[in-house]
Every structure is written in structure tokens, then in C-alpha cells.
Protein backbone atom coordinates (compact mmCIF):
# COMPACT_ATOMS: atom_id res chain seq x y z
CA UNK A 1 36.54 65.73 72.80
CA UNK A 2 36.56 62.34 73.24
CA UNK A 3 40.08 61.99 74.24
CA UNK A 4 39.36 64.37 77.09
CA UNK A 5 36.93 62.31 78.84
CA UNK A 6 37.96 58.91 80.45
CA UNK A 7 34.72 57.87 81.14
CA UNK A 8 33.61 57.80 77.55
CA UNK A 9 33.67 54.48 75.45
CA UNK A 10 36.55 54.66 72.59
CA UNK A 11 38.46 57.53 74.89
CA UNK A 12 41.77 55.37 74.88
CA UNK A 13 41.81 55.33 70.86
CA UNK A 14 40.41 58.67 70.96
CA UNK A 15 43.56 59.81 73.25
CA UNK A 16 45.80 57.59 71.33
CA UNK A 17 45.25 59.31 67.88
CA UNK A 18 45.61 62.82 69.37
CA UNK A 19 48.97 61.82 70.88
CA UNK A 20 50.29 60.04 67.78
CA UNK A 21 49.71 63.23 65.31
CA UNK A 22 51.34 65.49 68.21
CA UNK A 23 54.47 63.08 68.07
CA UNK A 24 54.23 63.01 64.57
CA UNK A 25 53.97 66.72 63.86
CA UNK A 26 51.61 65.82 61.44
CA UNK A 27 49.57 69.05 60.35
CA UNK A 28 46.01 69.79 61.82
CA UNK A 29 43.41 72.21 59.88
CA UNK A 30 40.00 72.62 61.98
CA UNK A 31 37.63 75.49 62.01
CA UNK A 32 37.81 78.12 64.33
CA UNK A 33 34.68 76.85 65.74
CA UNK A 34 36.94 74.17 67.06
CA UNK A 35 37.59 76.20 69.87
CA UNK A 36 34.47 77.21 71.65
CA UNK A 37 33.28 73.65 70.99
CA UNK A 38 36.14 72.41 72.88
CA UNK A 39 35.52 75.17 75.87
CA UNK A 40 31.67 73.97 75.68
CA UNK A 41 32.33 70.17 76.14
CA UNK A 42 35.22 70.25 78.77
CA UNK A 43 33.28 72.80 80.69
CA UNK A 44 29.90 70.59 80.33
CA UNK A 45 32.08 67.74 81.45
CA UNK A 46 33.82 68.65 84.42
CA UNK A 47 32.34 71.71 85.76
CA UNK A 48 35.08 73.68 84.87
CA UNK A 49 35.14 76.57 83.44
CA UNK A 50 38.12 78.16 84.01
CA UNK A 51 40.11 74.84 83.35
CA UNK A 52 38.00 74.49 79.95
CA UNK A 53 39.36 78.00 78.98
CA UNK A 54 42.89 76.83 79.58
CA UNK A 55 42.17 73.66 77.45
CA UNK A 56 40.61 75.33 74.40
CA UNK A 57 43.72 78.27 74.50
CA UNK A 58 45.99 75.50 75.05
CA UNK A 59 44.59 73.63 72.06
CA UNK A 60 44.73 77.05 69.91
CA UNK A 61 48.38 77.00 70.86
CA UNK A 62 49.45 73.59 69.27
CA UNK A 63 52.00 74.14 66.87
CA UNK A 64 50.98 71.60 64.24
CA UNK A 65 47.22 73.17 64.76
CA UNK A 66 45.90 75.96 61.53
CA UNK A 67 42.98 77.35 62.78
CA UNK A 68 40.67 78.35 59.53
CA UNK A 69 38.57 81.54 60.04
CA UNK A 70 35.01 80.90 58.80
CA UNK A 71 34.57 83.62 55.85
CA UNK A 72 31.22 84.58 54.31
CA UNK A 73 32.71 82.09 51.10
CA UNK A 74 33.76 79.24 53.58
CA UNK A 75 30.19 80.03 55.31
CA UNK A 76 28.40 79.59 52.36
CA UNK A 77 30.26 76.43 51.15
CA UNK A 78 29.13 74.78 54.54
CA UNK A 79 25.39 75.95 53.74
CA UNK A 80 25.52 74.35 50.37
CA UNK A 81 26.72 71.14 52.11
CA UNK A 82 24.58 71.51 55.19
CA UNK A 83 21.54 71.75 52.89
CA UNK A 84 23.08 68.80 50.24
CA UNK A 85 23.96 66.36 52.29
CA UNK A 86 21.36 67.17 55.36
CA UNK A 87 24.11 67.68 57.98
CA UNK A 88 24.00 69.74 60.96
CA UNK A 89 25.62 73.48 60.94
CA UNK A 90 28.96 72.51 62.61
CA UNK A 91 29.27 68.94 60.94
CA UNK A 92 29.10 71.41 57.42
CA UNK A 93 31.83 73.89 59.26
CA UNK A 94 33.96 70.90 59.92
CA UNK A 95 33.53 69.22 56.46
CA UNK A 96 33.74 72.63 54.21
CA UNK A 97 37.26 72.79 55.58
CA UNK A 98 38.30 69.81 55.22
CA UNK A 99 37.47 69.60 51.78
CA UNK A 100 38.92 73.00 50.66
CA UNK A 101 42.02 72.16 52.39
CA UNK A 102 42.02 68.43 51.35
CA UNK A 103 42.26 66.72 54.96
CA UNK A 104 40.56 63.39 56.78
CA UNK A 105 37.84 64.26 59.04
CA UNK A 106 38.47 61.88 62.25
CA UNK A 107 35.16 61.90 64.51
CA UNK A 108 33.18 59.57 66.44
CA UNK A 109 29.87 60.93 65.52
CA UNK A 110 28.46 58.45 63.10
CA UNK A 111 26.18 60.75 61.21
CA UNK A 112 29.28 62.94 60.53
CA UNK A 113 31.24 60.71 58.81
CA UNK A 114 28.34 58.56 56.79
CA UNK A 115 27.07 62.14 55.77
CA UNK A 116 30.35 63.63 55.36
CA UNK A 117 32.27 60.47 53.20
CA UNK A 118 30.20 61.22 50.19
CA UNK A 119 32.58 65.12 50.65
CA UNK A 120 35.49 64.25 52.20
CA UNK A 121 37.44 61.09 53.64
CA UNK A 122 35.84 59.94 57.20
CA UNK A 123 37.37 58.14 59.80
CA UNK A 124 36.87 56.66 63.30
CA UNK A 125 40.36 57.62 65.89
CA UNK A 126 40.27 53.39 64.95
CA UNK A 127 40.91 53.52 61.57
CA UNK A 128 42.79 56.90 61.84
CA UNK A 129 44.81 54.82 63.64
CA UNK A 130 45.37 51.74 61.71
CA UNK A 131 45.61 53.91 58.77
CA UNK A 132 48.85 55.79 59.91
CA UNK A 133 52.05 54.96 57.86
CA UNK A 134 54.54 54.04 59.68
CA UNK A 135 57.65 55.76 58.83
CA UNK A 136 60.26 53.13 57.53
CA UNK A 137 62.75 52.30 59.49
CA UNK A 138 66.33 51.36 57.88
CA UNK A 139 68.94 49.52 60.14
CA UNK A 140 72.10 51.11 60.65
CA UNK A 141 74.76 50.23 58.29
CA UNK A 142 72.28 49.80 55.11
CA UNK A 143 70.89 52.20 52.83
CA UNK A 144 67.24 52.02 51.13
CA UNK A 145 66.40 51.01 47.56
């Protein structure tokens, strides 16, 4: 939600991250929670609500996006987690998933990703960044080793 917000410190990173998996393709796994968080926070921001509707379904629309259902298993892998590890409810939500599906969690919220590294790989949109391979580029003409 970052990325939405100008006015927020680390938005540019934030932004820059979200635009680099998009022209990537690379493949995004979140909880279906993802989506009334992100109508909550663009609505909260700007007052909007009809334009934080259109954000969230536009989000849900992604093509590189999987959108992971919370089951009563998934549900009670985030309890177990929430109660281990002493993380909020949505922080669990957001880590069960990444760890059953085997993904990098990429959040700004520093009790997130101390809690969540001892379950799952945590990054700042920094290091998310920095952390990108770059795909290799031959010159014309020459083939790779």
C-alpha cells in the first residue's frame, strides 16, 4: 500500500518494486485478504471509496496475481504461527501463505518481517529490489556458455 501513497517515506521503492514484478511477469501469491486490505487503506487515504473499489478489483485482476482462499487448514496454520511467533492475525494470513507456497514476503512493516524471517524469507521493496536477478543479456552475434 505503500506504493499507492506519494506522501509516504520509501513510496518511490515501494512503487518501483511493484512495477518491476509487473514488467517482469514474475508470479504473485497473496491472501485473499489482500483485497479488502487494499480497499481499506486507499479508501482511508484518499477519501475514496469508490476509487478504492476500482483499485482493489483492479489489483484482483493482475494477471501474474494468485489470490489464495483462506481455508479452515490455511486458517489454522496462521493461528499456529500467530500464536508461535506472536504476530498479528493478518501478518500470520500473509506469512502462512507464503510459506505453503514457498514465496518472499516484501513489506515495510518491521515487525512483519523480524517476526516473519524466522518462517519465511523477509524483505524490504529495498532489498526486493537489489535482490532481483537481472536477466542476462547476450550481445547479438554470440551465444552463451
Amino acid at each position: 500500500m505503500n506504493a499507492f501513497n506519494p506522501h509516504e517515506e520509501g513510496h518511490a521503492e515501494s512503487l518501483a518494486i511493484l512495477a518491476a514484478i509487473q514488467e517482469g511477469g514474475d508470479p504473485v501469491i497473496a491472501p485473499t485478504l489482500l483485497l479488502p486490505e487494499i480497499g481499506s487503506a486507499v479508501a482511508r487515504a484518499s477519501d475514496d471509496s469508490a476509487g478504492a473499489l476500482q483499485y482493489a478489483n483492479a489489483t484482483a485482476a493482475l494477471p501474474h496475481l494468485t489470490l489464495v482462499s483462506l481455508s479452515s487448514t490455511m486458517a489454522r496454520q496462521a493461528a499456529e504461527l500467530a500464536a508461535t511467533h506472536r504476530l498479528r492475525g493478518a501478518d500470520a494470513v500473509y506469512l502462512a501463505v507464503a510459506r505453503r507456497y514457498g514465496t518472499t514476503v516484501v513489506s515495510r512493516d518491521q515487525e512483519q518481517r523480524s517476526r516473519g524471517s524466522a518462517i519465511v524469507t523477509c524483505q524490504t521493496p529495498e532489498e526486493a529490489l537489489s535482490n532481483r536477478q537481472v536477466p542476462k543479456r547476450i550481445p547479438r552475434g554470440r551465444k552463451e556458455k
